[in-house]
C-alpha atoms as a PDB file:
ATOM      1  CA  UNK A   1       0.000   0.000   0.000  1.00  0.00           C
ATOM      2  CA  UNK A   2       1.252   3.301  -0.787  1.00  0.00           C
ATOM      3  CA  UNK A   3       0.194   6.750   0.593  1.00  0.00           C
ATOM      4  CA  UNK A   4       0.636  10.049  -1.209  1.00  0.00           C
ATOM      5  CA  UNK A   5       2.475  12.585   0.768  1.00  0.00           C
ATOM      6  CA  UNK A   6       3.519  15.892  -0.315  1.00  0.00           C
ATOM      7  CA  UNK A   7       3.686  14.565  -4.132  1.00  0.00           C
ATOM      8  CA  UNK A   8       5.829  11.206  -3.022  1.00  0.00           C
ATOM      9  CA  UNK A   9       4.524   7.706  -2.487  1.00  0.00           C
ATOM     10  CA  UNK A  10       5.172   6.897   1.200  1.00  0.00           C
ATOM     11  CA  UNK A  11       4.735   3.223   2.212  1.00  0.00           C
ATOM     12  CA  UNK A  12       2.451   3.102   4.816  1.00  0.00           C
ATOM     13  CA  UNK A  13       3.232   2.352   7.931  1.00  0.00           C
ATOM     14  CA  UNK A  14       3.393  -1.857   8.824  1.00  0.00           C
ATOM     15  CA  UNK A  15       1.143  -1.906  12.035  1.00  0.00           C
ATOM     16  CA  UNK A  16       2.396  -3.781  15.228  1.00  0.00           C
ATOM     17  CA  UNK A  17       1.070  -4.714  18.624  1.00  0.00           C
ATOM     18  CA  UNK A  18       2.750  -5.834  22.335  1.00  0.00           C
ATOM     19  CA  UNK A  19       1.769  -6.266  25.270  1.00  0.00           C
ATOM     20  CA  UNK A  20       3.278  -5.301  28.811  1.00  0.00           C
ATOM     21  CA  UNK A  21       2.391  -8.207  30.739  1.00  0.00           C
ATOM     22  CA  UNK A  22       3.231  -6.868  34.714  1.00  0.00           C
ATOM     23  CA  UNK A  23       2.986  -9.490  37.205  1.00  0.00           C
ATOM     24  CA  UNK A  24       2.206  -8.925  40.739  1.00  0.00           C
ATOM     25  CA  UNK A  25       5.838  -7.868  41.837  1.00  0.00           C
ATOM     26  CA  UNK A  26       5.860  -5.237  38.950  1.00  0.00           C
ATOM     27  CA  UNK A  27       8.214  -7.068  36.328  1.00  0.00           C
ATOM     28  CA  UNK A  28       7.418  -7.226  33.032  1.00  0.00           C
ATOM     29  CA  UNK A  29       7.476  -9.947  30.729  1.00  0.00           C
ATOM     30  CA  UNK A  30      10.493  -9.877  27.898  1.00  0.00           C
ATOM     31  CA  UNK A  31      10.768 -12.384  24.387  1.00  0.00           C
ATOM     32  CA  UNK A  32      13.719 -12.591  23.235  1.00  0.00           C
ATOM     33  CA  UNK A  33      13.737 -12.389  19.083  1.00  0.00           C
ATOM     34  CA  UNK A  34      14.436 -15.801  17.512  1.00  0.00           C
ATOM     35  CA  UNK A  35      17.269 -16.265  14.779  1.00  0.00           C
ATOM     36  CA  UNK A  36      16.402 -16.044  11.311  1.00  0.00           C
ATOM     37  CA  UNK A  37      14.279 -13.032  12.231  1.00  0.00           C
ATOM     38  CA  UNK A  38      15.581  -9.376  12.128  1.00  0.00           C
ATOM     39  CA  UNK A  39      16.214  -8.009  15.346  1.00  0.00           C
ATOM     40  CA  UNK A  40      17.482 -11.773  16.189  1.00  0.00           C
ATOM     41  CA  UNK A  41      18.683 -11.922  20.125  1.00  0.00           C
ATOM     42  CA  UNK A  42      17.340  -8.617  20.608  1.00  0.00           C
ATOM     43  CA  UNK A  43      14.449  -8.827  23.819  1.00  0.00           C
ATOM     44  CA  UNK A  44      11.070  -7.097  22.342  1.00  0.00           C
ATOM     45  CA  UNK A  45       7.314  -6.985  24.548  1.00  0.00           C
ATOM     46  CA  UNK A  46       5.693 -10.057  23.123  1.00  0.00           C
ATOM     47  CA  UNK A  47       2.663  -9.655  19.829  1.00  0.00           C
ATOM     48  CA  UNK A  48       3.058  -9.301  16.186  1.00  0.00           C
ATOM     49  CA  UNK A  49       1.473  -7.802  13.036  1.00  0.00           C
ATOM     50  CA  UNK A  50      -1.746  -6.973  12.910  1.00  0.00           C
ATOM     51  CA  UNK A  51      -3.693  -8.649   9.882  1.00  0.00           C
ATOM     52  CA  UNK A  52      -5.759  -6.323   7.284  1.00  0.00           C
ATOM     53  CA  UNK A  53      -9.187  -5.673   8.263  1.00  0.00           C
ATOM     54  CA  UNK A  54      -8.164  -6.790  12.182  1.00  0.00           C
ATOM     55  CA  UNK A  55      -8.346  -4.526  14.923  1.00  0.00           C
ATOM     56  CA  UNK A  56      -5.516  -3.671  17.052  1.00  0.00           C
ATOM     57  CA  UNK A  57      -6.808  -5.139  20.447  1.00  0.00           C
ATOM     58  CA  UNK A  58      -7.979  -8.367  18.339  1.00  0.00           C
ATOM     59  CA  UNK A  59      -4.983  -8.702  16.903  1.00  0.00           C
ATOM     60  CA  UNK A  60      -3.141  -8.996  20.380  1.00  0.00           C
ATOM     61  CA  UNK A  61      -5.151 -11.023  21.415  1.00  0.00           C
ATOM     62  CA  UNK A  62      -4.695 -13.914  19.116  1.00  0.00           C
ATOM     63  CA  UNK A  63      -0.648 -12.372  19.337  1.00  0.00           C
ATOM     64  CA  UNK A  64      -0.388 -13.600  22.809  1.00  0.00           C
ATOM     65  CA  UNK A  65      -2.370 -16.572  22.440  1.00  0.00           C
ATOM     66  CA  UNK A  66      -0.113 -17.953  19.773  1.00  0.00           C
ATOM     67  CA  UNK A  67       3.035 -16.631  21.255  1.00  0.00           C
ATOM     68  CA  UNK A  68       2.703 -17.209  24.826  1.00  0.00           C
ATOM     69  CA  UNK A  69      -0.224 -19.539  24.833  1.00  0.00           C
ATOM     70  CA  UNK A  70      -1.474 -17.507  27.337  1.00  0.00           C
ATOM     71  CA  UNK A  71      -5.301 -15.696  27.435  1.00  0.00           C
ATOM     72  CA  UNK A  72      -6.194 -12.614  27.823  1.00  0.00           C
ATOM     73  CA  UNK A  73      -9.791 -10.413  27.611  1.00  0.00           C
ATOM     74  CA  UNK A  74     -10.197  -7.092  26.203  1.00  0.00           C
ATOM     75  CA  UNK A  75     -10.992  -5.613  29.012  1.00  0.00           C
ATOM     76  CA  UNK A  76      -7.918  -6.419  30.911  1.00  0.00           C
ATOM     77  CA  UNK A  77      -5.688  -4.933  28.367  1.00  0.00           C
ATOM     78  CA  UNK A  78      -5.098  -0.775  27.860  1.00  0.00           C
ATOM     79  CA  UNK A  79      -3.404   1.208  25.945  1.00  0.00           C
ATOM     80  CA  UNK A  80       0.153   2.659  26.502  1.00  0.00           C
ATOM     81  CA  UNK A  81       2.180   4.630  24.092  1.00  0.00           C
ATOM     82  CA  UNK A  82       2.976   3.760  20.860  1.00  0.00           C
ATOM     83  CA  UNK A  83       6.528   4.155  18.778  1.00  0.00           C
ATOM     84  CA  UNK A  84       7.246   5.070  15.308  1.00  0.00           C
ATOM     85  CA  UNK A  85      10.245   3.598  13.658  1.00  0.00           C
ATOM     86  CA  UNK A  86      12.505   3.752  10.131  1.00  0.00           C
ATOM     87  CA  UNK A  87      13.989   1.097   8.903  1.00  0.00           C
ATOM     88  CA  UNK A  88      15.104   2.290   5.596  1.00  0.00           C
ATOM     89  CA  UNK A  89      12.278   2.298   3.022  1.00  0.00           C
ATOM     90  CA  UNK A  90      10.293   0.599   5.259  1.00  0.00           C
ATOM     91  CA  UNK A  91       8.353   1.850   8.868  1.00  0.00           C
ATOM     92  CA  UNK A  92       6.869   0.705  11.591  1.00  0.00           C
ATOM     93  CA  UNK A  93       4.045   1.358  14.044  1.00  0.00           C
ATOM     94  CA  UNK A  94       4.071  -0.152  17.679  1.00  0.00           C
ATOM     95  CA  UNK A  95       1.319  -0.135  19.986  1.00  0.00           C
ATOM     96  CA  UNK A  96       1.985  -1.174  22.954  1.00  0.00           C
ATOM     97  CA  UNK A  97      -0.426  -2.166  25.999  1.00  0.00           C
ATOM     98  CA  UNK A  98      -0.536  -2.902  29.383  1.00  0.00           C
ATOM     99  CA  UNK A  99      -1.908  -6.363  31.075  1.00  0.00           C
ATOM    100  CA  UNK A 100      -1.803  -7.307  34.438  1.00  0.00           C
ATOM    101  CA  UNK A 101      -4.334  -9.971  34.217  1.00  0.00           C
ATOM    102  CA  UNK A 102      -4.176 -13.266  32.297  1.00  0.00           C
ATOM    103  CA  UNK A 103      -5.082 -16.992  31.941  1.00  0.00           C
ATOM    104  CA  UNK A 104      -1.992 -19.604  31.985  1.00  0.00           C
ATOM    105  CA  UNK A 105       1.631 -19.554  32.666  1.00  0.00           C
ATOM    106  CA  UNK A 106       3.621 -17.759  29.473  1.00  0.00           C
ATOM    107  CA  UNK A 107       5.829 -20.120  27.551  1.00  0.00           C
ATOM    108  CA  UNK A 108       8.582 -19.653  24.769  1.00  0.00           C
ATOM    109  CA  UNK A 109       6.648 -20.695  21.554  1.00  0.00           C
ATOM    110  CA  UNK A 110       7.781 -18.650  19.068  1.00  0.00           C
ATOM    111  CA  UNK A 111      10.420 -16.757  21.120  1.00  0.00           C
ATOM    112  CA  UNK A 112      13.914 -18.211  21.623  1.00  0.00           C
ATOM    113  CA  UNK A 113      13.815 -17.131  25.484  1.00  0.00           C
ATOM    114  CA  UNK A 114      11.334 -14.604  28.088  1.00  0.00           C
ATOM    115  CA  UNK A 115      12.367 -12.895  31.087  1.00  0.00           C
ATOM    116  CA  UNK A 116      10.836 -11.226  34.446  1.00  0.00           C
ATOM    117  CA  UNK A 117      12.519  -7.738  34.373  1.00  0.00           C
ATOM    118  CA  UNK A 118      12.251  -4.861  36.283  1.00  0.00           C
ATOM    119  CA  UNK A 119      11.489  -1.578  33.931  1.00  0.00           C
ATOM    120  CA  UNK A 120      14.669  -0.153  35.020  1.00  0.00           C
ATOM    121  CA  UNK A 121      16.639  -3.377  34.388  1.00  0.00           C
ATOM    122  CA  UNK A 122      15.541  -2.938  30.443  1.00  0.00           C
ATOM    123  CA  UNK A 123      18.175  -0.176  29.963  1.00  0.00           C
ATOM    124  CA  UNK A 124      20.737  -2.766  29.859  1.00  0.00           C
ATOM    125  CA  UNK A 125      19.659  -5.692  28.152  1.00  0.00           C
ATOM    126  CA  UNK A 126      19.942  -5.199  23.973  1.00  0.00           C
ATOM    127  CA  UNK A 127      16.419  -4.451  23.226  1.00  0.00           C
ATOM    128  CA  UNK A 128      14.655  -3.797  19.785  1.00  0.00           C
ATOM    129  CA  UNK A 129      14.564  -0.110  18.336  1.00  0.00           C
ATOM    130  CA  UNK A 130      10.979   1.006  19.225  1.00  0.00           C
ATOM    131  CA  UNK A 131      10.906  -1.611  22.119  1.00  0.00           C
ATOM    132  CA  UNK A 132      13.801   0.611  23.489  1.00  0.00           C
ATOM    133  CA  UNK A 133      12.053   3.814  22.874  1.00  0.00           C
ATOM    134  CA  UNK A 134       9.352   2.862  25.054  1.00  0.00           C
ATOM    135  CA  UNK A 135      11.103   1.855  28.321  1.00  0.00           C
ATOM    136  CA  UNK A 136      11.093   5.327  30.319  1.00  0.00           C
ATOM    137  CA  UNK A 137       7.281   5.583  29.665  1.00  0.00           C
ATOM    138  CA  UNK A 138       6.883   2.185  30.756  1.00  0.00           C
ATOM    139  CA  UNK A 139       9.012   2.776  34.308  1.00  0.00           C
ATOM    140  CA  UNK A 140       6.864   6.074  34.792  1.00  0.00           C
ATOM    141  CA  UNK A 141       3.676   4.283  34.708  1.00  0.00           C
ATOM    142  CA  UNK A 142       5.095   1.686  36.765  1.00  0.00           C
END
């Protein structure tokens, strides 16, 4: 898909959506990219693309379900921030929410590894681009 902007064709915009998962001693849960992927090794919040015609909060839904085989409802999930990233010719759009409620125990299906961190522990660990952007927000709603 291409938008027109100022006379130029733009590509839109590939939309994304994670989740915060915060348990009850206020860590958050990390995936760590698989290889093969870009970003391999790097730790991201867990969810994916969101399909055509699929609404955000839908779309994270069935994200977490297939990543983490974990459940979670609508109305346990809110909104965050968001980040906005270049990567060359292409960009991308993260939305990112916040859970503290969920059904199961998260598990590494598509993710080589997760982790329990502390917001301030995410400074040092080698994080994705707009997964790093979002950190301070995260620590100041925390």
């Amino acid at each position: 898909m291409l938008n027109v902007e100022g006379g130029k064709a733009a590509q839109v915009p590939l939309l994304v959506v994670a989740i915060a998962m915060v348990d009850a001693d206020g860590r958050i849960l990390l995936a760590q990219r698989p290889a093969g992927k870009q970003h391999a090794g790097l730790w991201e919040f867990p969810g994916g693309k969101v399909d055509s015609g699929e609404a955000p909060e839908r779309a994270l839904i069935r994200e977490v379900e297939e990543e983490l085989g974990v459940s979670i409802s609508a109305a346990c999930i809110a909104p965050a921030t968001f980040a906005s990233v270049s990567f060359g010719e292409r960009s991308l759009l993260l939305l990112l929410y916040v859970c503290r409620k969920w059904q199961g125990v998260p598990r590494a299906i598509e993710a080589a590894a997760l982790r329990w961190v502390r917001p301030v522990d995410m400074h040092a660990l080698a994080m994705a681009p707009a997964d790093r952007s979002m950190i301070g927000l995260i620590e100041a709603l925390l």
